[in-house]
N, C-alpha and C. Protein backbone atom coordinates (compact mmCIF):
# COMPACT_ATOMS: atom_id res chain seq x y z
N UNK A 1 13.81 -14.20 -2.25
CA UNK A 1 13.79 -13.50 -0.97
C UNK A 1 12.37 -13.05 -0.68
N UNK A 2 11.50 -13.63 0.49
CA UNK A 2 10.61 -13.29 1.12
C UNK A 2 10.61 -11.76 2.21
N UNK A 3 9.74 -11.04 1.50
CA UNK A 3 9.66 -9.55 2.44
C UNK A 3 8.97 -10.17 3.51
N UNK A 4 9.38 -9.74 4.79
CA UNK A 4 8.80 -9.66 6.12
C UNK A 4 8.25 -9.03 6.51
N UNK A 5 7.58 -8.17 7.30
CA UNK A 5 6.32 -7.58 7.74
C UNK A 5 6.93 -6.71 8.03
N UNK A 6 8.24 -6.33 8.46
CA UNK A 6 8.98 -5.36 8.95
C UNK A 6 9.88 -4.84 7.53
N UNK A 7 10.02 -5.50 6.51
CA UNK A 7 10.57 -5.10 5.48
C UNK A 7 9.55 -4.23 4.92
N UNK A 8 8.45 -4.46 4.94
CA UNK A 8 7.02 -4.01 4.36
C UNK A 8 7.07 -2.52 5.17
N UNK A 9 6.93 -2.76 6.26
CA UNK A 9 6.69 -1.53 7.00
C UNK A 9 8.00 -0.56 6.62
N UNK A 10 9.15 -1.03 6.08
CA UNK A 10 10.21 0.24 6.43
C UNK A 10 10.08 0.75 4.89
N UNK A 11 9.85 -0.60 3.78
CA UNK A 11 9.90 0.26 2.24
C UNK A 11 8.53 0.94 2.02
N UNK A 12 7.24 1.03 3.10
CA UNK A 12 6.23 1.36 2.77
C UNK A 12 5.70 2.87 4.01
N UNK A 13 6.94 3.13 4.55
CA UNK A 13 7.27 4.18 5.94
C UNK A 13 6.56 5.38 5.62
N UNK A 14 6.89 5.89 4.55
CA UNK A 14 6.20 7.03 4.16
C UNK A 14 4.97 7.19 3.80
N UNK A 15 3.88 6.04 3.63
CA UNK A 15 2.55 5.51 3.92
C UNK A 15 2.45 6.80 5.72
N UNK A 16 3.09 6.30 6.32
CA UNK A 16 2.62 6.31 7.65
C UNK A 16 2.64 7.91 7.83
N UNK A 17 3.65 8.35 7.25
CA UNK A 17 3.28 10.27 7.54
C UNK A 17 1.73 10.82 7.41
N UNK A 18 1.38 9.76 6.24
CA UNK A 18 -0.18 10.39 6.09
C UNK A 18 -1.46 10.59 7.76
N UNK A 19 -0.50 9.78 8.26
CA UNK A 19 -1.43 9.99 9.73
C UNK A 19 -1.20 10.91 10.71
N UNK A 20 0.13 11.87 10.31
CA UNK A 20 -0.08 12.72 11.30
C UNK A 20 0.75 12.86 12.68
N UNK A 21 1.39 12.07 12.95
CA UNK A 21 2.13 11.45 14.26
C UNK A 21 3.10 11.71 14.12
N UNK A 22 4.59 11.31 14.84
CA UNK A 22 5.97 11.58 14.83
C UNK A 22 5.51 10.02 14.67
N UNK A 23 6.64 9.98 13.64
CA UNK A 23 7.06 8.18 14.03
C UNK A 23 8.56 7.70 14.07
N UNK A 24 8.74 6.85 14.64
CA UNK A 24 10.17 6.15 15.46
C UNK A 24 10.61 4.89 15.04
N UNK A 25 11.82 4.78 14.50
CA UNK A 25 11.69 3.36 14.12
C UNK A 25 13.01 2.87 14.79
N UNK A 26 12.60 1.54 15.42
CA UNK A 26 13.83 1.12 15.72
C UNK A 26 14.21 -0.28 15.22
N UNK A 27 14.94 -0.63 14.31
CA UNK A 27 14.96 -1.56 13.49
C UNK A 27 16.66 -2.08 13.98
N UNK A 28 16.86 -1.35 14.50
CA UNK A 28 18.78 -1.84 14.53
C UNK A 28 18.69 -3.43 15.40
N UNK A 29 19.70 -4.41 14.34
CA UNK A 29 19.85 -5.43 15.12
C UNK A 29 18.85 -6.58 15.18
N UNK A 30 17.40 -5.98 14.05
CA UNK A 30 16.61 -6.79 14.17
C UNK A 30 16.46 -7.82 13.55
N UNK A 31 15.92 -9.17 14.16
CA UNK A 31 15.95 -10.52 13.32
C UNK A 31 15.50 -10.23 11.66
N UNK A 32 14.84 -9.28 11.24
CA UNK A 32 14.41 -8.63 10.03
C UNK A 32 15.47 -9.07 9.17
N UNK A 33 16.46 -8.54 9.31
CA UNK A 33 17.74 -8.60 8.57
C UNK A 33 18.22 -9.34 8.21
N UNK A 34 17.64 -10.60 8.88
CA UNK A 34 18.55 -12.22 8.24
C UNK A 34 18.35 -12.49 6.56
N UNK A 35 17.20 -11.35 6.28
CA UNK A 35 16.98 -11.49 5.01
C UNK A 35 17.98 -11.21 4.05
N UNK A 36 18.89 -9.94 4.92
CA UNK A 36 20.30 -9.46 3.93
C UNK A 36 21.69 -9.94 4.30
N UNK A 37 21.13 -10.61 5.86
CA UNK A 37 22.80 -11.10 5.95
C UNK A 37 22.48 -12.00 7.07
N UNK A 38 23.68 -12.59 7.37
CA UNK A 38 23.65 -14.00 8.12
C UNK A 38 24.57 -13.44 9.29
N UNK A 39 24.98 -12.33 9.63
CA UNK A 39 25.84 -11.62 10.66
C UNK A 39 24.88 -11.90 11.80
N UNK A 40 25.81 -12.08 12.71
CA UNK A 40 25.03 -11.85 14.03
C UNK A 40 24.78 -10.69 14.45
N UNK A 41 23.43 -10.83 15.59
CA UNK A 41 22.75 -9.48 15.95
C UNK A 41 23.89 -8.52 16.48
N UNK A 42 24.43 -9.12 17.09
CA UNK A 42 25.40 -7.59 17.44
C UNK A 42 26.78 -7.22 16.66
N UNK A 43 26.35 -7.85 15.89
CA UNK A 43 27.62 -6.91 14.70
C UNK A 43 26.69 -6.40 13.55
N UNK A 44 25.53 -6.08 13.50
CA UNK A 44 24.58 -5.66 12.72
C UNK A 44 24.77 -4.39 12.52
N UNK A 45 25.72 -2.97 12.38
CA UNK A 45 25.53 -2.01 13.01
C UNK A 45 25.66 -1.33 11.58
N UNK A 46 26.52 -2.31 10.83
CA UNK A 46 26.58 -1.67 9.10
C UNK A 46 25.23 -1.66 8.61
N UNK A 47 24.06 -2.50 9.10
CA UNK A 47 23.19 -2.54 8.36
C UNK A 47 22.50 -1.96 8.85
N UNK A 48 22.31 -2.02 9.82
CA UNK A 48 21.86 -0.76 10.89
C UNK A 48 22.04 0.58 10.34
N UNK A 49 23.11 1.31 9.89
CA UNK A 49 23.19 2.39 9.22
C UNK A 49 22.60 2.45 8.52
N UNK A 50 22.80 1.38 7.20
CA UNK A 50 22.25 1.62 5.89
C UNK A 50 20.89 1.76 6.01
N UNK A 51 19.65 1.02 6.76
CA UNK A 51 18.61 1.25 7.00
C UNK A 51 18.30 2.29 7.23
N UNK A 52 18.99 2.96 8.29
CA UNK A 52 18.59 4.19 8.86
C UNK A 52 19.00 5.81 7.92
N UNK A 53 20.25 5.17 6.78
CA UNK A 53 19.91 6.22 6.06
C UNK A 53 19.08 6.41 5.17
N UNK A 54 18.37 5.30 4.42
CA UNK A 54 17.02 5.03 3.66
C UNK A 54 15.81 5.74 4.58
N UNK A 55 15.92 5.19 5.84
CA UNK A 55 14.47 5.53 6.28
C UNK A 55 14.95 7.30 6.82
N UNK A 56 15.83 7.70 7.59
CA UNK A 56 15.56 8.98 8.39
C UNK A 56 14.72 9.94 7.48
N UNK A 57 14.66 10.54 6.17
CA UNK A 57 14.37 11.44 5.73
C UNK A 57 12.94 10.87 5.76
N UNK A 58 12.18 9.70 5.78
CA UNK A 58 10.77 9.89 6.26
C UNK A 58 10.17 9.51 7.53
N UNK A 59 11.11 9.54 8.80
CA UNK A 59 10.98 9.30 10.50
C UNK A 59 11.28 10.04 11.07
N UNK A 60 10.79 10.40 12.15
CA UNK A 60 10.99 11.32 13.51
C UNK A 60 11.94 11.23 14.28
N UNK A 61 12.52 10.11 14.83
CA UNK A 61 13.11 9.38 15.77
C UNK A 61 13.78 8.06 14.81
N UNK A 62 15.10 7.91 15.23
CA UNK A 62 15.78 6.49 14.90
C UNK A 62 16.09 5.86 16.34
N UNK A 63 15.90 4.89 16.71
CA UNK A 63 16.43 4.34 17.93
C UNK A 63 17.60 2.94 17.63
N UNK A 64 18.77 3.26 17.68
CA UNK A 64 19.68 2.29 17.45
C UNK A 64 20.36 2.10 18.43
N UNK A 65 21.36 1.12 18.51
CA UNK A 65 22.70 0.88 19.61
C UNK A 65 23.79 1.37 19.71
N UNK A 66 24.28 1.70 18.46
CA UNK A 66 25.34 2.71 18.71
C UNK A 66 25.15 3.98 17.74
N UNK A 67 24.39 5.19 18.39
CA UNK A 67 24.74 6.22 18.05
C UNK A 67 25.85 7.08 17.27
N UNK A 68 26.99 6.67 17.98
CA UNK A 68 28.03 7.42 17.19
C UNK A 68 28.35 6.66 15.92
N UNK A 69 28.13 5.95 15.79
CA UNK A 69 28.49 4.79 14.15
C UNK A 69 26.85 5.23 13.31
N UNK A 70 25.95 5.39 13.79
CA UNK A 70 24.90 5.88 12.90
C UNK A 70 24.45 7.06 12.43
N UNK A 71 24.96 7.99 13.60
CA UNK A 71 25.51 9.42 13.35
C UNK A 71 26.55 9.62 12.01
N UNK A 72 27.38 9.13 12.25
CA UNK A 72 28.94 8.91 11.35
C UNK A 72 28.04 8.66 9.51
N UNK A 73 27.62 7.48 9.45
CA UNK A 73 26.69 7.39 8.68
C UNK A 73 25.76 8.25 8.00
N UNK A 74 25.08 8.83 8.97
CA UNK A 74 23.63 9.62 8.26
C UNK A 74 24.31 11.29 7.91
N UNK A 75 25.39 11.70 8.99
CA UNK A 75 26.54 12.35 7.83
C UNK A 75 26.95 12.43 6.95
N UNK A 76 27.33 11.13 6.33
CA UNK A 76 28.12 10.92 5.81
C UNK A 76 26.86 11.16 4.13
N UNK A 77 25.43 10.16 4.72
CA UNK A 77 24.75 10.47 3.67
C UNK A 77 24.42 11.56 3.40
N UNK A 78 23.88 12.16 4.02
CA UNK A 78 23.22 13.85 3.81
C UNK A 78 24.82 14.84 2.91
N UNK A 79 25.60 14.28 3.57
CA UNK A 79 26.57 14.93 2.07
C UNK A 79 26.50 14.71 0.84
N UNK A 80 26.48 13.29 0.94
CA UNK A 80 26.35 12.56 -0.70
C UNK A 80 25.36 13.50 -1.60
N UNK A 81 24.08 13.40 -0.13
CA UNK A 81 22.96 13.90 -1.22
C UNK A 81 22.22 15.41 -1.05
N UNK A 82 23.08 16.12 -0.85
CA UNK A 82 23.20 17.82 -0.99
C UNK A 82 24.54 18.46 -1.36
């Protein structure tokens, strides 16, 4: 499995706090993902979560497609891990 430039950027995210900025990531749905699955873009929304619970604790902003399923999610993590 070849990392993509966007795989790079999300396992290397917390690099980017050092600058100071709010940062935003919007990764939901993106061709990125063919790396973990062969689903089509719009049923992407499981992976979509899972991303977004890895990355939120070092981003400002998540921008996804369905809110209430990534909400549901990043709930669901922040219990696990408190």
């Amino acid at each position: 499995m070849t990392l993509s430039f966007e795989d790079r950027q999300i396992k290397n995210i917390v690099k980017f706090k050092t600058l100071g900025c709010k940062i935003m990531l919007g990764h939901s749905r993106k061709s990125f993902m063919k790396v973990f699955t062969a689903t089509p873009f719009a049923k992407r929304d499981f992976d979509t979560a899972i991303i977004s619970s890895y990355a939120n604790k070092h981003v400002d902003y998540l921008r996804v497609h369905h809110v209430q399923k990534t909400s549901r999610a990043l709930m669901i993590n922040h219990h696990l891990n408190n």
